[in-house]
PDB file of N, CA and C in Angstrom:
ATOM      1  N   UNK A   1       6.894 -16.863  -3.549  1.00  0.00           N
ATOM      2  CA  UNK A   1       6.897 -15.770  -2.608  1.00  0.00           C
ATOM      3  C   UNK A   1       6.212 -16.239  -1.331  1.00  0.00           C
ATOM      4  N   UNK A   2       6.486 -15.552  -0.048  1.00  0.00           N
ATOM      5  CA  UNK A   2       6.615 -16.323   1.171  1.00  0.00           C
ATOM      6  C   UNK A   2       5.451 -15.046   1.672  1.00  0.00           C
ATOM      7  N   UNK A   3       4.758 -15.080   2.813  1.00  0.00           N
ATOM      8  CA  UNK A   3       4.391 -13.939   3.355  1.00  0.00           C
ATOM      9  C   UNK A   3       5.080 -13.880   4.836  1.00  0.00           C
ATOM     10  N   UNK A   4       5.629 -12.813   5.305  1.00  0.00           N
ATOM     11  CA  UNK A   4       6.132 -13.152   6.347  1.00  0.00           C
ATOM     12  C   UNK A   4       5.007 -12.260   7.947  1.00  0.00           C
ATOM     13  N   UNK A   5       4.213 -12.836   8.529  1.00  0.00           N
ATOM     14  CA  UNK A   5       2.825 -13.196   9.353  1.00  0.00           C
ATOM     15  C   UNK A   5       3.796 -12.598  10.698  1.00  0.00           C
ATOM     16  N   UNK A   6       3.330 -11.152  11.523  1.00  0.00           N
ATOM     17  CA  UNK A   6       3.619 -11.660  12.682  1.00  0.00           C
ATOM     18  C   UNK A   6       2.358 -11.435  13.471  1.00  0.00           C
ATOM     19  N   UNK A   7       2.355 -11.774  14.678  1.00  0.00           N
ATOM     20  CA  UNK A   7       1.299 -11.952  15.406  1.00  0.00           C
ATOM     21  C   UNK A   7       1.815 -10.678  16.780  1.00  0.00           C
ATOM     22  N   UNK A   8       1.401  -9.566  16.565  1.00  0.00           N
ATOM     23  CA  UNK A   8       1.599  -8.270  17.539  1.00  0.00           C
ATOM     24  C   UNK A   8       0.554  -7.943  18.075  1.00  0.00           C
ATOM     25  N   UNK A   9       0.948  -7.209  19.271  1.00  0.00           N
ATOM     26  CA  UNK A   9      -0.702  -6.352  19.878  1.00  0.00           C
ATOM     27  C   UNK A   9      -0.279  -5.022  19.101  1.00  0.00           C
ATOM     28  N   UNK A  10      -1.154  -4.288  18.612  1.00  0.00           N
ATOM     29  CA  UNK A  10      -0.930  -3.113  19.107  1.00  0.00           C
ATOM     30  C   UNK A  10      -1.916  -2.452  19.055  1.00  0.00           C
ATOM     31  N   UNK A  11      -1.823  -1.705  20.284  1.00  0.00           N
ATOM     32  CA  UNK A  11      -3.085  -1.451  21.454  1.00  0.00           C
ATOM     33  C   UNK A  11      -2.902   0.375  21.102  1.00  0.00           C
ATOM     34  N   UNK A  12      -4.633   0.924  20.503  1.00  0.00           N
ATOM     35  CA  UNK A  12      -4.068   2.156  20.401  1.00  0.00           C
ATOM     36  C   UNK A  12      -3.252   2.929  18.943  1.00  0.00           C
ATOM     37  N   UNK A  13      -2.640   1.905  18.311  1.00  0.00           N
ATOM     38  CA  UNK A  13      -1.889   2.313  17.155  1.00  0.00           C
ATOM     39  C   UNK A  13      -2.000   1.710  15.923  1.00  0.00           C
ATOM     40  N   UNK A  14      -2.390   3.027  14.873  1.00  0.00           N
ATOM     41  CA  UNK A  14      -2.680   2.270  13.504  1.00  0.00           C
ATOM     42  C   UNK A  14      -1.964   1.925  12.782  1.00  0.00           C
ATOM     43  N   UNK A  15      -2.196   0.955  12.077  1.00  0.00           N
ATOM     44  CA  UNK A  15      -1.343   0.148  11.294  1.00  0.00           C
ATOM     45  C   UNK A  15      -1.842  -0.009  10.031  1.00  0.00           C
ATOM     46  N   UNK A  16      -0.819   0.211   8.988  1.00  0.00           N
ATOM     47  CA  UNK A  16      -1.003   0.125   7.119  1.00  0.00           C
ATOM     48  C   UNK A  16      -0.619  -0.237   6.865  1.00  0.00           C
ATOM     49  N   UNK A  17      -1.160  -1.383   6.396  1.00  0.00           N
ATOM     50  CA  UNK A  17      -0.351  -2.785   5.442  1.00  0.00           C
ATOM     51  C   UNK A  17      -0.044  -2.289   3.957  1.00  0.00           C
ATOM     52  N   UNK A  18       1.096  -2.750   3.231  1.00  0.00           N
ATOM     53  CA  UNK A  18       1.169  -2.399   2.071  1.00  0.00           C
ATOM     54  C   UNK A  18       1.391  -3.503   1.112  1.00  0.00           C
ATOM     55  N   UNK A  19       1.197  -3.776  -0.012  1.00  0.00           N
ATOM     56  CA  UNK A  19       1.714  -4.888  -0.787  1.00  0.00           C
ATOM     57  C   UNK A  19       2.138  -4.124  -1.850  1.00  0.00           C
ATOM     58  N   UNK A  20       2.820  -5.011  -2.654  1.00  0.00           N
ATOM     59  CA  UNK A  20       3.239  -4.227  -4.353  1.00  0.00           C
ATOM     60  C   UNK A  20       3.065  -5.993  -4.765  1.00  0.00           C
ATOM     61  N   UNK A  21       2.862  -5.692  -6.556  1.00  0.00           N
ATOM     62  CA  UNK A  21       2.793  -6.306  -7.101  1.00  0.00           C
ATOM     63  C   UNK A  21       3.724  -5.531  -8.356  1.00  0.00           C
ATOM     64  N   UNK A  22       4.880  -5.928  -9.016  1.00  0.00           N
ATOM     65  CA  UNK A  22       5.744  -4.917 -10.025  1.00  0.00           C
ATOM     66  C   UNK A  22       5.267  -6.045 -11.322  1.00  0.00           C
ATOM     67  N   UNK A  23       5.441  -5.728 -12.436  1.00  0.00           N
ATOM     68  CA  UNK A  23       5.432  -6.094 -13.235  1.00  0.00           C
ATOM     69  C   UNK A  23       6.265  -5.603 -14.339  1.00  0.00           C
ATOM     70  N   UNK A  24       5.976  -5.709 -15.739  1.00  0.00           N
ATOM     71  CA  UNK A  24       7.542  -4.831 -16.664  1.00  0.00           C
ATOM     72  C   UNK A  24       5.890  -3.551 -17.398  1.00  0.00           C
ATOM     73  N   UNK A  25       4.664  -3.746 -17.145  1.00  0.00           N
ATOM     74  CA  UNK A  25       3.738  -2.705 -17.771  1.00  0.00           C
ATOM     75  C   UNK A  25       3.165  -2.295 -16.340  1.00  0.00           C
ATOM     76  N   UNK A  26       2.841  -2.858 -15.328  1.00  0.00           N
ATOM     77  CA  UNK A  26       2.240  -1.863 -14.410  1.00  0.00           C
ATOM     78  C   UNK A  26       2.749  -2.136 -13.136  1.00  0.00           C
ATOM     79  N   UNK A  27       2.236  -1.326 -12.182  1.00  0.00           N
ATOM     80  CA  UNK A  27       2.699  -1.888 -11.088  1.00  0.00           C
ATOM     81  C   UNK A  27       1.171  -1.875 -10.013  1.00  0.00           C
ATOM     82  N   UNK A  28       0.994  -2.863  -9.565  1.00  0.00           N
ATOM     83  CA  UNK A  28       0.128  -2.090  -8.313  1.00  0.00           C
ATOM     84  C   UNK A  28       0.320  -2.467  -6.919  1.00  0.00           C
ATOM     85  N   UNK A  29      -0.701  -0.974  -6.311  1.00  0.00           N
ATOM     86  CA  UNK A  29       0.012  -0.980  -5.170  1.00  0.00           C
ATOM     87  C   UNK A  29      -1.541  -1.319  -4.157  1.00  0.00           C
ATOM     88  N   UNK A  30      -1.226  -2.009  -2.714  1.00  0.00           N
ATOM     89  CA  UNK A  30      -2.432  -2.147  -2.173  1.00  0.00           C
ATOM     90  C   UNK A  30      -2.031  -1.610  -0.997  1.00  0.00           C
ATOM     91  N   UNK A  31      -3.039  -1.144  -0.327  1.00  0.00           N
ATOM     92  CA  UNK A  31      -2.901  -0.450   0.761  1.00  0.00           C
ATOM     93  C   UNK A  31      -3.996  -0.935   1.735  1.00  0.00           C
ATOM     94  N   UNK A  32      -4.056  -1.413   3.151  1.00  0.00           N
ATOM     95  CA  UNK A  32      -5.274  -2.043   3.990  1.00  0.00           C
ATOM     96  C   UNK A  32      -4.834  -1.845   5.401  1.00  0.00           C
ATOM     97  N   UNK A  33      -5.882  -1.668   6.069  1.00  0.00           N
ATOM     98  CA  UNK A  33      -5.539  -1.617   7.817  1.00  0.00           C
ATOM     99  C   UNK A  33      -6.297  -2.780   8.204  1.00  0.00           C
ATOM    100  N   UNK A  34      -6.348  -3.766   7.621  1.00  0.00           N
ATOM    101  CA  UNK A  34      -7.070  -5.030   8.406  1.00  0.00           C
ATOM    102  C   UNK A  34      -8.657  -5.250   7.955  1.00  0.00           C
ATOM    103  N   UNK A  35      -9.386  -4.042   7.468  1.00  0.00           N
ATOM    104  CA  UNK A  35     -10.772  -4.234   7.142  1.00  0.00           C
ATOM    105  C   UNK A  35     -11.025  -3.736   6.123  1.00  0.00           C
ATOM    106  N   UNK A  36     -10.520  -2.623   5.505  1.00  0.00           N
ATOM    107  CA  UNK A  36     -10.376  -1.869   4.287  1.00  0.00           C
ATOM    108  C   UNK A  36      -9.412  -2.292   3.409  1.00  0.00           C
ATOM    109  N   UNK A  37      -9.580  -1.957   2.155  1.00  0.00           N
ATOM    110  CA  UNK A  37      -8.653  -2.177   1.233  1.00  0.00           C
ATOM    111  C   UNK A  37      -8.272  -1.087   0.610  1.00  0.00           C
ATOM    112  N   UNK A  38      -7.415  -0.495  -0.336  1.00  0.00           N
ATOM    113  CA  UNK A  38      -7.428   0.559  -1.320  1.00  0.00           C
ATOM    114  C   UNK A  38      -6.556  -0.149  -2.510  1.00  0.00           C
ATOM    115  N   UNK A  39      -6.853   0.243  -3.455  1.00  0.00           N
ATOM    116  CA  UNK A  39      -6.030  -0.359  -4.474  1.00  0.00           C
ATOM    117  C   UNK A  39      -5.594   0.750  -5.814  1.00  0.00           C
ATOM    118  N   UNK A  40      -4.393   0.826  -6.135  1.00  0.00           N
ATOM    119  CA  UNK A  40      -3.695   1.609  -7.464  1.00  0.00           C
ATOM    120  C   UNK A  40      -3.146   1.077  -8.286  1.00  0.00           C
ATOM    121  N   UNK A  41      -3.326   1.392  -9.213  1.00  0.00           N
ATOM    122  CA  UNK A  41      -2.238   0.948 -10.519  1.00  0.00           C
ATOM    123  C   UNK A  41      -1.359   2.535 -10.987  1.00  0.00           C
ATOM    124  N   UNK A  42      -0.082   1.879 -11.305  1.00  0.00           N
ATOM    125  CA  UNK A  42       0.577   2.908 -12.251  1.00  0.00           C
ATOM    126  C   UNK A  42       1.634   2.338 -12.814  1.00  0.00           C
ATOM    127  N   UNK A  43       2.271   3.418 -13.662  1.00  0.00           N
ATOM    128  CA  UNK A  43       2.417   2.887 -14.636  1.00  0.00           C
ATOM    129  C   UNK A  43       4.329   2.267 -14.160  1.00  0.00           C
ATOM    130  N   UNK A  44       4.437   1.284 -15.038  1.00  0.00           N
ATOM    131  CA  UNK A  44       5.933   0.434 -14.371  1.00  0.00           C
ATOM    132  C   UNK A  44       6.764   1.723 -14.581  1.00  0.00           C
ATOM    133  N   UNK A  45       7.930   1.597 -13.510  1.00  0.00           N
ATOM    134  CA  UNK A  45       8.610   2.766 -13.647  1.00  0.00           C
ATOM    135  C   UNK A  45       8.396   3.802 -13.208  1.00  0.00           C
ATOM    136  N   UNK A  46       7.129   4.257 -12.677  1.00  0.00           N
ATOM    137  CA  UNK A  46       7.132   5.749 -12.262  1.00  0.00           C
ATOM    138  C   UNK A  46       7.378   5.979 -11.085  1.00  0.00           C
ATOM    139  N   UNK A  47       8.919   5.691 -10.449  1.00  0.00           N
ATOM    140  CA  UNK A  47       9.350   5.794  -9.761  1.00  0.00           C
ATOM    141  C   UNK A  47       8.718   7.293  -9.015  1.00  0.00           C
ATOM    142  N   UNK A  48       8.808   8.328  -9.977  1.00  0.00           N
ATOM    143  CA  UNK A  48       8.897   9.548  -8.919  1.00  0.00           C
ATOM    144  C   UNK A  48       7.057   9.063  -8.620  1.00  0.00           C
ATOM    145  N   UNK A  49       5.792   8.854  -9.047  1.00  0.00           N
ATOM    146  CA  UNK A  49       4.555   8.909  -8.857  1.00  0.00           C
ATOM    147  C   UNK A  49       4.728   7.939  -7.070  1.00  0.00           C
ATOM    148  N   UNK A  50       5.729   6.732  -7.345  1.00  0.00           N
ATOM    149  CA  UNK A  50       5.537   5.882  -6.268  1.00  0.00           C
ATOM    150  C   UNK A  50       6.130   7.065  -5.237  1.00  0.00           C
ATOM    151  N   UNK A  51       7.468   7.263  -5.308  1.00  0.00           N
ATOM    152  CA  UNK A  51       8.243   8.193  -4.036  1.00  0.00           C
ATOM    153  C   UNK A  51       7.440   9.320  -3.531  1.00  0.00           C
ATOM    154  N   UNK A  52       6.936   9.843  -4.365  1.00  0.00           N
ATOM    155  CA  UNK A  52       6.344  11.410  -3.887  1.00  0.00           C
ATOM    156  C   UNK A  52       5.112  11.155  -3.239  1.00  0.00           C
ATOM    157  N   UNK A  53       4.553   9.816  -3.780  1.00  0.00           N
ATOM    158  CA  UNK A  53       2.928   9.439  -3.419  1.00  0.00           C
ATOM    159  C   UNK A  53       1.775  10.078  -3.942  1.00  0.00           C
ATOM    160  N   UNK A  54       2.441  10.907  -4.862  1.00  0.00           N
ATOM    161  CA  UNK A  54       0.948  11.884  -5.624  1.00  0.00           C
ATOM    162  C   UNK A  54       0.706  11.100  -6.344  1.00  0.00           C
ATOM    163  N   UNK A  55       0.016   9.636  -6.532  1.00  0.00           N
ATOM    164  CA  UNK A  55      -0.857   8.845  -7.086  1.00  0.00           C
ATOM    165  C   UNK A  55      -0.917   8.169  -6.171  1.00  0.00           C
ATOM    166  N   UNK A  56      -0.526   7.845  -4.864  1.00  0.00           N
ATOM    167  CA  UNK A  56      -1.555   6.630  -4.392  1.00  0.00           C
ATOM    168  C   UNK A  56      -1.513   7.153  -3.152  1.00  0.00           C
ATOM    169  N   UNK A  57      -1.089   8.705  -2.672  1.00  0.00           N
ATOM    170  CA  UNK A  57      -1.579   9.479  -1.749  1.00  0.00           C
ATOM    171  C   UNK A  57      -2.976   9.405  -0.889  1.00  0.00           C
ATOM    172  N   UNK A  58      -3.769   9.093  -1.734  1.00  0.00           N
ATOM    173  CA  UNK A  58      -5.179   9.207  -1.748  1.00  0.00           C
ATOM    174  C   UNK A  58      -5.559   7.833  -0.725  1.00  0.00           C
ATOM    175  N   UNK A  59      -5.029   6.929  -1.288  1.00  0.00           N
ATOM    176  CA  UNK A  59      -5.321   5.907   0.156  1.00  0.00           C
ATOM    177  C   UNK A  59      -4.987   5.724   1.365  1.00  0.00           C
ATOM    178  N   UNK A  60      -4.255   6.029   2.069  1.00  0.00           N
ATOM    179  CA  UNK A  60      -3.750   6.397   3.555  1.00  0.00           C
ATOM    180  C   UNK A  60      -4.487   7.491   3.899  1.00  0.00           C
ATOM    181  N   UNK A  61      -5.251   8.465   3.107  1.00  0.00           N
ATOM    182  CA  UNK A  61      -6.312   9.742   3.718  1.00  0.00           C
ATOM    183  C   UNK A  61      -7.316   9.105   3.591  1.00  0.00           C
ATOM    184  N   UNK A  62      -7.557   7.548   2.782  1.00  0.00           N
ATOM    185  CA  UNK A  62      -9.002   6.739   2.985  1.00  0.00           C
ATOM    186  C   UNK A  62      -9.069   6.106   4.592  1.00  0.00           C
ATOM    187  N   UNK A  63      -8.030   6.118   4.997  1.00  0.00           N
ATOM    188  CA  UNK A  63      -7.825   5.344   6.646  1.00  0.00           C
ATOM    189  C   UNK A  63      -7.961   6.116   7.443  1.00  0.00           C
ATOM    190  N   UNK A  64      -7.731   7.371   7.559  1.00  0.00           N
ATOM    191  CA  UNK A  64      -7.563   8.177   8.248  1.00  0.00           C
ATOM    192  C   UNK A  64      -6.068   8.506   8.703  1.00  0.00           C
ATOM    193  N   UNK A  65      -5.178   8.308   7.695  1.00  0.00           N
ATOM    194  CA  UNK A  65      -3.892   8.682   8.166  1.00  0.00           C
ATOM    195  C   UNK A  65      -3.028   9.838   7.374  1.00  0.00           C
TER     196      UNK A  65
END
């Protein structure tokens, strides 16, 4: 796996990095604006928990977003 790096200004506007890590038992998810981190696990498959965000909701209101 590759990371793909760009190098932007942005002046004024926040930005939320996301990663996933899937697996076939969990999945997790990371969430960071450059200085913070947040981190979730759930469970593989729970598609609707990922779409709706009522489990990892909670980190983007840790950023202030």
């Amino acid at each position: 796996m590759t990371a793909d790096l760009q190098d932007q200004a942005y002046v004024n506007e926040a930005v939320l990095y996301m990663a996933l890590e899937l697996s076939n038992a969990k999945w997790r998810l990371a969430f960071g604006e450059g200085t913070r981190q947040c981190h979730v696990v759930i469970a593989a498959g729970d598609v609707a928990s990922f779409a709706t965000g009522s489990t990892a909701s909670w980190c983007p209101r840790e950023f202030g977003f």
